[in-house]
Protein backbone atom coordinates (compact mmCIF):
# COMPACT_ATOMS: atom_id res chain seq x y z
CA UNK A 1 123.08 166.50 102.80
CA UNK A 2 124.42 164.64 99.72
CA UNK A 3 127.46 162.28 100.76
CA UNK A 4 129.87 164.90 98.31
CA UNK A 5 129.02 167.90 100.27
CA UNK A 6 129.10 165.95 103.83
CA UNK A 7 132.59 164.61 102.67
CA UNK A 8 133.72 168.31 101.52
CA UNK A 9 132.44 169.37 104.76
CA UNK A 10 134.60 167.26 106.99
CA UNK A 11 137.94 167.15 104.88
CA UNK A 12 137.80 171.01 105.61
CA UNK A 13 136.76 170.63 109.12
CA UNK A 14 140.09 167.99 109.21
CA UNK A 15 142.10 170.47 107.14
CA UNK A 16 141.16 173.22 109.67
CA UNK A 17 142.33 171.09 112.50
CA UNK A 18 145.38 170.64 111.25
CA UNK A 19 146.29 174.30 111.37
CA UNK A 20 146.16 174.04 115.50
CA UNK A 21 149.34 174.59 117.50
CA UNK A 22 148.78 171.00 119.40
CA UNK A 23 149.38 169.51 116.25
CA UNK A 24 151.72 170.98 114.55
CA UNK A 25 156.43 170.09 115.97
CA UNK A 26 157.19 173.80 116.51
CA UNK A 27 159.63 173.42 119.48
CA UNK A 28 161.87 170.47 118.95
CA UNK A 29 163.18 170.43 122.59
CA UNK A 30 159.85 169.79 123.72
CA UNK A 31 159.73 166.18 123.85
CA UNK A 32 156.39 165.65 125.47
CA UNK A 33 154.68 168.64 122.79
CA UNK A 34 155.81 166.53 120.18
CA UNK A 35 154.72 163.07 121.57
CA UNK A 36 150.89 164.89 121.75
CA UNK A 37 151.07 166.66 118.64
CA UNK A 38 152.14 162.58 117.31
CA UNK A 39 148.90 161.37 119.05
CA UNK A 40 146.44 163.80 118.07
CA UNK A 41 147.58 163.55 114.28
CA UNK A 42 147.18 159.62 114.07
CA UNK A 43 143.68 160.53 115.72
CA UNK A 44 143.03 162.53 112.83
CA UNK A 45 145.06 159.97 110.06
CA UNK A 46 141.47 157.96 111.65
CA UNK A 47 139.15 160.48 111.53
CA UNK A 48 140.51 161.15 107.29
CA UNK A 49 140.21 157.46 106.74
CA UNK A 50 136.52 157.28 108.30
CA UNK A 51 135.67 160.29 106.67
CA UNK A 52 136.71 158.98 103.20
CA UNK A 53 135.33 155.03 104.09
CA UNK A 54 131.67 156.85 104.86
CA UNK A 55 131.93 158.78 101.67
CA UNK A 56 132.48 155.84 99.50
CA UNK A 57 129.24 153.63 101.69
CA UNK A 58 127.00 156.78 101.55
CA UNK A 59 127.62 157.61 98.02
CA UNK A 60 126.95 154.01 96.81
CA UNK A 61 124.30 153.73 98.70
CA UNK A 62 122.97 157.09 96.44
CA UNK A 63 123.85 154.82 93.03
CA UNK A 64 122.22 152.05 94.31
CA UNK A 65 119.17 154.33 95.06
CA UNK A 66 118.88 155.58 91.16
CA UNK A 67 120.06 152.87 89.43
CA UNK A 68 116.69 151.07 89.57
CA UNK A 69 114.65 154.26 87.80
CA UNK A 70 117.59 154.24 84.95
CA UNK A 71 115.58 152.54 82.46
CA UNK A 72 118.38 149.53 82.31
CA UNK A 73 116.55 146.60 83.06
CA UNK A 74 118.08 144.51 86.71
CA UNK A 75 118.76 141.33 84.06
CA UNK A 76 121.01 143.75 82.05
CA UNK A 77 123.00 144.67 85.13
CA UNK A 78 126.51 142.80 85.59
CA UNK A 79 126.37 139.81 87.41
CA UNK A 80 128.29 141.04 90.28
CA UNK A 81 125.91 143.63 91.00
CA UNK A 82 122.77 141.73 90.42
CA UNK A 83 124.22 138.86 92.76
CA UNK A 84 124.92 141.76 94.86
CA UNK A 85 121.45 143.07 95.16
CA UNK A 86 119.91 139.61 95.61
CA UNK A 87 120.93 137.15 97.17
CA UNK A 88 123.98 138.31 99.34
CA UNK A 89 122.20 141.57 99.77
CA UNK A 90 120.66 139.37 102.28
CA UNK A 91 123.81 139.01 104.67
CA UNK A 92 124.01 142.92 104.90
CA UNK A 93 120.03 142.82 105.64
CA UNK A 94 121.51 140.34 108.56
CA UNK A 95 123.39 142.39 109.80
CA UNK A 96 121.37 145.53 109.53
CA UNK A 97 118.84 143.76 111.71
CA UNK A 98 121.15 142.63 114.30
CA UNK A 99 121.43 146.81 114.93
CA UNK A 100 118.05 147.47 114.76
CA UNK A 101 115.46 147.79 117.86
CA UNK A 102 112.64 144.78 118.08
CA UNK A 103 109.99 147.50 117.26
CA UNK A 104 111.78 148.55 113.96
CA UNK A 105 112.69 144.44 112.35
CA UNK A 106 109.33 143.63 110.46
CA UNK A 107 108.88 146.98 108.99
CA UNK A 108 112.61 146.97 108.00
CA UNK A 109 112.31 143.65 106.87
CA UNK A 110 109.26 143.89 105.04
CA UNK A 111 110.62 147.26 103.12
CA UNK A 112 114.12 145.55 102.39
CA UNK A 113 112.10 142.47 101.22
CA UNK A 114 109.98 144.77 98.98
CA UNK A 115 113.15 146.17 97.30
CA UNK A 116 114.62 142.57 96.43
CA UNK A 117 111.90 140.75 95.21
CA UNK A 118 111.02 144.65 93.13
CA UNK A 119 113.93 143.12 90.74
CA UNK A 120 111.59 140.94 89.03
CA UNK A 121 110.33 144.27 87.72
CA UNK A 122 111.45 146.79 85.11
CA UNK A 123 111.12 149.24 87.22
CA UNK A 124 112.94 148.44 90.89
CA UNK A 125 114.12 149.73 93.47
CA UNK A 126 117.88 148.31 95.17
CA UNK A 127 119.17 148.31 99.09
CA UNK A 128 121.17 150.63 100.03
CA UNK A 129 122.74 147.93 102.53
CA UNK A 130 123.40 145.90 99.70
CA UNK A 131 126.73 147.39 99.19
């Protein structure tokens, strides 16, 4: 699922949820109604903001994947992206690891190596971490 469609998908399902009588202040008087309906909407102000913040990762993460097969050469790139990509692509790679199991760090590493050093080429390939 593309990170458009999987952000469509959950602004409706957030939309949808909105539309539920726990949410919504129809009896004034009720004090305690209100103070849940208060709760579960910040719970969902979260859920919008998440929603949105994984868009924007996943769909960069998608740029970085087809930038590389462009035809624009990595030394033609702006600096902040090609410092990006390099050498501080390296502290995401950091942390990546730190996440993964022991059985799953050299092949990681080794295909997140592959995609750095691939910059020398004309033809490369970028992290999607890097971002």
């Amino acid at each position: 699922m593309s990170a458009k469609s999987n952000f469509i998908s959950r602004i409706k399902g957030l939309h949808k949820s909105l539309d539920i009588e726990a949410v919504m202040d129809k009896d004034l008087r009720n004090h305690d109604h209100n103070e849940i309906a208060r709760i579960i909407r910040n719970g969902l102000a979260v859920v919008g903001f998440a929603a949105l913040e994984d868009f924007i990762k996943t769909r960069c993460s998608e740029i970085a994947k087809e930038i590389g097969t462009t035809g624009v050469r990595f030394d033609h790139l702006p600096e902040k992206l090609k410092d990006a990509f390099t050498f501080e692509a390296l502290t995401a790679l950091a942390y990546q690891l730190s996440l993964k199991e022991k059985a799953e760090k050299i092949s990681y590493t080794q295909e997140q190596s592959a995609k750095i050093a691939s910059t020398i080429n004309s033809t490369y390939e970028l992290s999607d971490h890097a971002l």
